[in-house]
Structures are given as C-alpha cells and as structure tokens.
N, C-alpha and C. Protein backbone atom coordinates (compact mmCIF):
# COMPACT_ATOMS: atom_id res chain seq x y z
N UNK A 1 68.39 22.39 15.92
CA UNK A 1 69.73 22.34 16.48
C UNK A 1 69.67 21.63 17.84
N UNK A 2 70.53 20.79 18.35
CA UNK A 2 70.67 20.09 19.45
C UNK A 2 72.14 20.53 19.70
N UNK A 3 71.93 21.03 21.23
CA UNK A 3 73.41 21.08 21.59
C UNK A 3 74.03 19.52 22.81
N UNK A 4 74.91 19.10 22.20
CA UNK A 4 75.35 18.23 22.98
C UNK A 4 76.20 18.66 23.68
N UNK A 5 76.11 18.30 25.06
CA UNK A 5 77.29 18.67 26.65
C UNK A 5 78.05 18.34 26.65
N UNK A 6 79.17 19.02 27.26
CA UNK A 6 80.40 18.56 27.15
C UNK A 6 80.81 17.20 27.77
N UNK A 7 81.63 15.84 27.59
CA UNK A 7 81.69 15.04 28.24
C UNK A 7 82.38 15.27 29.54
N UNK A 8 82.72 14.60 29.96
CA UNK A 8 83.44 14.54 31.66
C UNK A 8 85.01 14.76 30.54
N UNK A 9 85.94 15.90 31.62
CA UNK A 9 87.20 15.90 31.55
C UNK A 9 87.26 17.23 30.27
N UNK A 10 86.18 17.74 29.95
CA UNK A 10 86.29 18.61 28.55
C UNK A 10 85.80 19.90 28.95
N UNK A 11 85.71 20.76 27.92
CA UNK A 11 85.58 22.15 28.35
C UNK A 11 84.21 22.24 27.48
N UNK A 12 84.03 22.09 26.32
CA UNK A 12 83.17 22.65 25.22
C UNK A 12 82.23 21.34 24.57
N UNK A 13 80.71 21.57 24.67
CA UNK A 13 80.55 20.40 23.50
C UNK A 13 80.31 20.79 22.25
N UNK A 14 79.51 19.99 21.63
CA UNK A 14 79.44 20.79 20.47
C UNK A 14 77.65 20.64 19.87
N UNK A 15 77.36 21.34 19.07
CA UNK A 15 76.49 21.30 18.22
C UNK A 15 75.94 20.74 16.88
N UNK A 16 74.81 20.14 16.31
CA UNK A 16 74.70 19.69 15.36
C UNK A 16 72.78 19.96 15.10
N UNK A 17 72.82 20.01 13.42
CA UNK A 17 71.52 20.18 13.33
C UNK A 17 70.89 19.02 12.55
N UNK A 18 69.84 18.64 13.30
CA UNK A 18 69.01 17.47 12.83
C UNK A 18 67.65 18.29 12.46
N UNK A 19 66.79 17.46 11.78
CA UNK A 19 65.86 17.60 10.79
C UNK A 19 64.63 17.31 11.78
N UNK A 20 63.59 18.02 12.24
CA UNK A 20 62.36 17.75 12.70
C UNK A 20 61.24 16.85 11.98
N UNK A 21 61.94 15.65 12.09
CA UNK A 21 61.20 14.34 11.13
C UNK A 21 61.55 13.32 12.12
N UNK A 22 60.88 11.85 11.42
CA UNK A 22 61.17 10.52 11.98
C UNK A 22 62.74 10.66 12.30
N UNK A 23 63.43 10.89 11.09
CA UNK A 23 64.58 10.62 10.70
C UNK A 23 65.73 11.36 11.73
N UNK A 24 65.06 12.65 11.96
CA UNK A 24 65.80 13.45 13.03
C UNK A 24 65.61 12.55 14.66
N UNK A 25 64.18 12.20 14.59
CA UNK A 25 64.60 11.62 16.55
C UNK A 25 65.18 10.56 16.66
N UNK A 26 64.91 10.21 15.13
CA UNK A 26 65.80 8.48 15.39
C UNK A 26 67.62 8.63 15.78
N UNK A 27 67.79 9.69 14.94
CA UNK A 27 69.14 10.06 15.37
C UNK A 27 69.68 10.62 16.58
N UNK A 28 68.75 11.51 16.98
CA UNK A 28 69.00 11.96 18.83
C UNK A 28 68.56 10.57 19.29
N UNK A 29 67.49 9.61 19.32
CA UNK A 29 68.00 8.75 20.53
C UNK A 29 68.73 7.68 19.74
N UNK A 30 69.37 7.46 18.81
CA UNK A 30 70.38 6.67 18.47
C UNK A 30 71.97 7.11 19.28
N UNK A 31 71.74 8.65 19.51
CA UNK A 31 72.95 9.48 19.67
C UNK A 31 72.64 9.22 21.37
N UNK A 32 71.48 9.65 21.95
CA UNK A 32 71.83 9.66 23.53
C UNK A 32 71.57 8.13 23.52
N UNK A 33 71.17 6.78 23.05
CA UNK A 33 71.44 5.54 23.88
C UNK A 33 73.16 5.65 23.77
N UNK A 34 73.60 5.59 22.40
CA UNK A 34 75.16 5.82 22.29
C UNK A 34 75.93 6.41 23.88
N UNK A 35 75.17 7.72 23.82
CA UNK A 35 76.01 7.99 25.27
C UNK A 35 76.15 7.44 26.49
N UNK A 36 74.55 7.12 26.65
CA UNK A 36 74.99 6.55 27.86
C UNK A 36 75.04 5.62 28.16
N UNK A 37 74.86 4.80 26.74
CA UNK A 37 76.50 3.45 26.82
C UNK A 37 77.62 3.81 26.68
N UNK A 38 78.44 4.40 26.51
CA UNK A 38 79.76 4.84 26.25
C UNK A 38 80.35 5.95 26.71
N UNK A 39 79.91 6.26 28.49
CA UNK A 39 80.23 7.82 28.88
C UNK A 39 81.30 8.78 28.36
N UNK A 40 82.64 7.43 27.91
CA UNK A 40 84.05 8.05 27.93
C UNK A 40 84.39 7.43 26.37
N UNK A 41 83.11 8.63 25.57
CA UNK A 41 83.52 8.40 24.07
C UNK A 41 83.86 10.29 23.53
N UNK A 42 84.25 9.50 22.08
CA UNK A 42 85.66 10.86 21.63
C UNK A 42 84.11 11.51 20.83
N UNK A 43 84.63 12.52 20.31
CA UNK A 43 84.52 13.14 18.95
C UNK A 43 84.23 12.44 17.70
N UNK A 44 83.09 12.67 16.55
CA UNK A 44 83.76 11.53 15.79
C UNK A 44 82.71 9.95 16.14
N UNK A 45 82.40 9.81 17.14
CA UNK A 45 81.45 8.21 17.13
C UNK A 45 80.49 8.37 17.10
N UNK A 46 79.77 7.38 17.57
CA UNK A 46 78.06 7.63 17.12
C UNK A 46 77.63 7.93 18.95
N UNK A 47 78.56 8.16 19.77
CA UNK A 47 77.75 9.08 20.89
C UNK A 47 77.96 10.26 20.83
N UNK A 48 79.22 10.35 19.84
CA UNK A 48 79.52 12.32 19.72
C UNK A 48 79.47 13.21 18.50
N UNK A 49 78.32 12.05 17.63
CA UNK A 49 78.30 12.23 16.06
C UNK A 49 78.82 13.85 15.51
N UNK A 50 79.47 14.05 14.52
CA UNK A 50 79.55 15.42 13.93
C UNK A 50 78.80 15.90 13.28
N UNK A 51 78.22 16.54 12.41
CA UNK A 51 77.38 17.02 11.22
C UNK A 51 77.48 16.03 10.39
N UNK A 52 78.70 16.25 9.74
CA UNK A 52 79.18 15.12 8.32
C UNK A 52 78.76 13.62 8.51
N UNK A 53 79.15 13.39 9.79
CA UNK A 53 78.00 11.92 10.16
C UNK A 53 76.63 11.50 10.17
N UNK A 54 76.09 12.75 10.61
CA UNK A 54 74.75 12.73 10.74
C UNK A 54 74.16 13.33 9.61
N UNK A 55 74.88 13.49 8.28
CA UNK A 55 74.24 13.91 7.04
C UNK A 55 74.09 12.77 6.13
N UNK A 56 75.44 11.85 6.66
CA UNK A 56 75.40 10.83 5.95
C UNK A 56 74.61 9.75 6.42
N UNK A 57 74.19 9.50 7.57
CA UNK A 57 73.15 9.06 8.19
C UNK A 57 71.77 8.96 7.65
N UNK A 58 71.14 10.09 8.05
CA UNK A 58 70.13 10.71 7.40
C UNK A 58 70.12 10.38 5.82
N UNK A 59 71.33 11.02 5.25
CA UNK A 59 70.81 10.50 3.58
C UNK A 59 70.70 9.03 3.42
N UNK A 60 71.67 8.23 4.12
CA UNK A 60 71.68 6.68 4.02
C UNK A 60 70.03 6.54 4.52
N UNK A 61 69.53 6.64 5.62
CA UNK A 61 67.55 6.38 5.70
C UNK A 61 66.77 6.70 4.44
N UNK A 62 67.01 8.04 4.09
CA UNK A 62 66.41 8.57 3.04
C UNK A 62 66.37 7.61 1.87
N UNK A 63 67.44 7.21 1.46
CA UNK A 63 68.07 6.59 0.45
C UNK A 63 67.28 4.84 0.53
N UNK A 64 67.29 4.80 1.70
CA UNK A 64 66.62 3.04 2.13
C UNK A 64 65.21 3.51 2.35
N UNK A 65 64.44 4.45 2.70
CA UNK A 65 63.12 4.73 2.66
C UNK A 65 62.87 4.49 0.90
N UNK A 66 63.32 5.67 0.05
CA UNK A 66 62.95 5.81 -1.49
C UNK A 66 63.39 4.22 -1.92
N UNK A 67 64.21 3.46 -1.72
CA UNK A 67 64.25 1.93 -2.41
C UNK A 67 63.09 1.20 -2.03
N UNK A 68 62.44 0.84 -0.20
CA UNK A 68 61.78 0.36 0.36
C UNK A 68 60.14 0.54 -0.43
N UNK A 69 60.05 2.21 -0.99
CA UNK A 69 59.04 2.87 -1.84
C UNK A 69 58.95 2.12 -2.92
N UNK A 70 60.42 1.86 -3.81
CA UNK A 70 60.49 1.30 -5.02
C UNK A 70 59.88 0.02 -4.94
N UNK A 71 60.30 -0.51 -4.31
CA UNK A 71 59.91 -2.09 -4.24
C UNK A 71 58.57 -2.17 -4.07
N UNK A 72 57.86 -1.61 -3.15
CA UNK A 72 56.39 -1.81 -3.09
C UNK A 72 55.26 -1.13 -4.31
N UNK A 73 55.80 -0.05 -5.18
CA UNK A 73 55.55 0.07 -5.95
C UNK A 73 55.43 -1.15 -7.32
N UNK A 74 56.36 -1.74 -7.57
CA UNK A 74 57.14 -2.50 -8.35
C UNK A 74 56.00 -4.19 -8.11
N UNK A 75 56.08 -4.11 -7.02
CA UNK A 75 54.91 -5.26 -5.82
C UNK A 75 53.86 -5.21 -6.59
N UNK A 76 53.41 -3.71 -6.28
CA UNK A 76 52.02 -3.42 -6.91
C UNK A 76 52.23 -4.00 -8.39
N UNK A 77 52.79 -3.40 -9.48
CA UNK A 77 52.63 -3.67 -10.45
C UNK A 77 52.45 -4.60 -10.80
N UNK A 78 53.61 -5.95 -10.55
CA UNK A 78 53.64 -7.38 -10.74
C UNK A 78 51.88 -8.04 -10.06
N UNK A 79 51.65 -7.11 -9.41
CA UNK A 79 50.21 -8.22 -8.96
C UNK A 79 49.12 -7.83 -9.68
N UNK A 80 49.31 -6.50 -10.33
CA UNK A 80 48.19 -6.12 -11.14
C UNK A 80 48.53 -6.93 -12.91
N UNK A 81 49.46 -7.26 -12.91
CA UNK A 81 49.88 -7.87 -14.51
C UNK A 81 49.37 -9.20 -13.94
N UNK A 82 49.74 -9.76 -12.91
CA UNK A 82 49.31 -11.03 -12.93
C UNK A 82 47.71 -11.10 -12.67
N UNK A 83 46.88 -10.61 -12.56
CA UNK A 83 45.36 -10.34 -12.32
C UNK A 83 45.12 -9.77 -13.59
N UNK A 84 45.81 -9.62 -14.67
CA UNK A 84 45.79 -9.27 -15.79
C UNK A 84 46.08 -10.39 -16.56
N UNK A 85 46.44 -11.51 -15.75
CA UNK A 85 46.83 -12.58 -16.45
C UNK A 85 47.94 -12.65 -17.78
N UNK A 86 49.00 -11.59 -17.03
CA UNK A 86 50.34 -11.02 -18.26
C UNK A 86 51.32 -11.10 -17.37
C-alpha cells in the first residue's frame, strides 16, 4: 500500500495498492515523476492514479511482458527448424 498526500488546496489523499515487483516501482516512480511535473493535478491522472488505473496498468505490462515471452520463444523455435534445415 502507498499512501499518496494530499495535494496543495485539499484535505485528504488517497491510497492505492501496488504489487512488490518490477511492475509495482515502475508505477510509484511513473506516479511521483507525474507529480512533480504536474503539482496542480486532479484525481483520476497519472500523478493521482486510482486503483482501477493502476490495475489496468499493471495488467497492460503483464500482458506486454507474456507477448514479449511469446515471441522469443517462437525465435527459438524458427532457429532450431532452420538448423534442422525445415
């Protein structure tokens, strides 16, 4: 869980839970460069991401890691058929 501070002019921030992986720090410092480029951002962006953002986030990496897998798998094969001369 990471709690994010409230911005300037607000009362409350809010909370969100990221995953103790690559995938999780990439998103905290994706989230704090966001901030502090954008001091006077809402709810909702990628400096004040929600859950629902950062799930879809995360699955979108996930999702481009397992293809990135596919392909090099797939790599492999084609070079072993061709050293197979097939």
């Amino acid at each position: 869980m990471v709690g994010l501070p409230p911005r300037s002019g607000e009362l409350h921030g809010h909370t969100v839970a990221l995953p103790y992986n690559q995938h999780g720090v990439a998103m905290l410092l994706r989230t704090l460069r966001e901030r502090s480029e954008k001091p006077e951002s809402f709810i909702g962006t990628k400096a004040e991401p929600t859950q629902y953002q950062l799930d879809k986030w995360l699955s979108a990496m996930a999702a481009q890691k397992r293809e990135a897998a596919k392909a090099a798998v797939a790599a492999e094969i084609e070079e072993g058929l061709a050293a197979l001369g097939l």
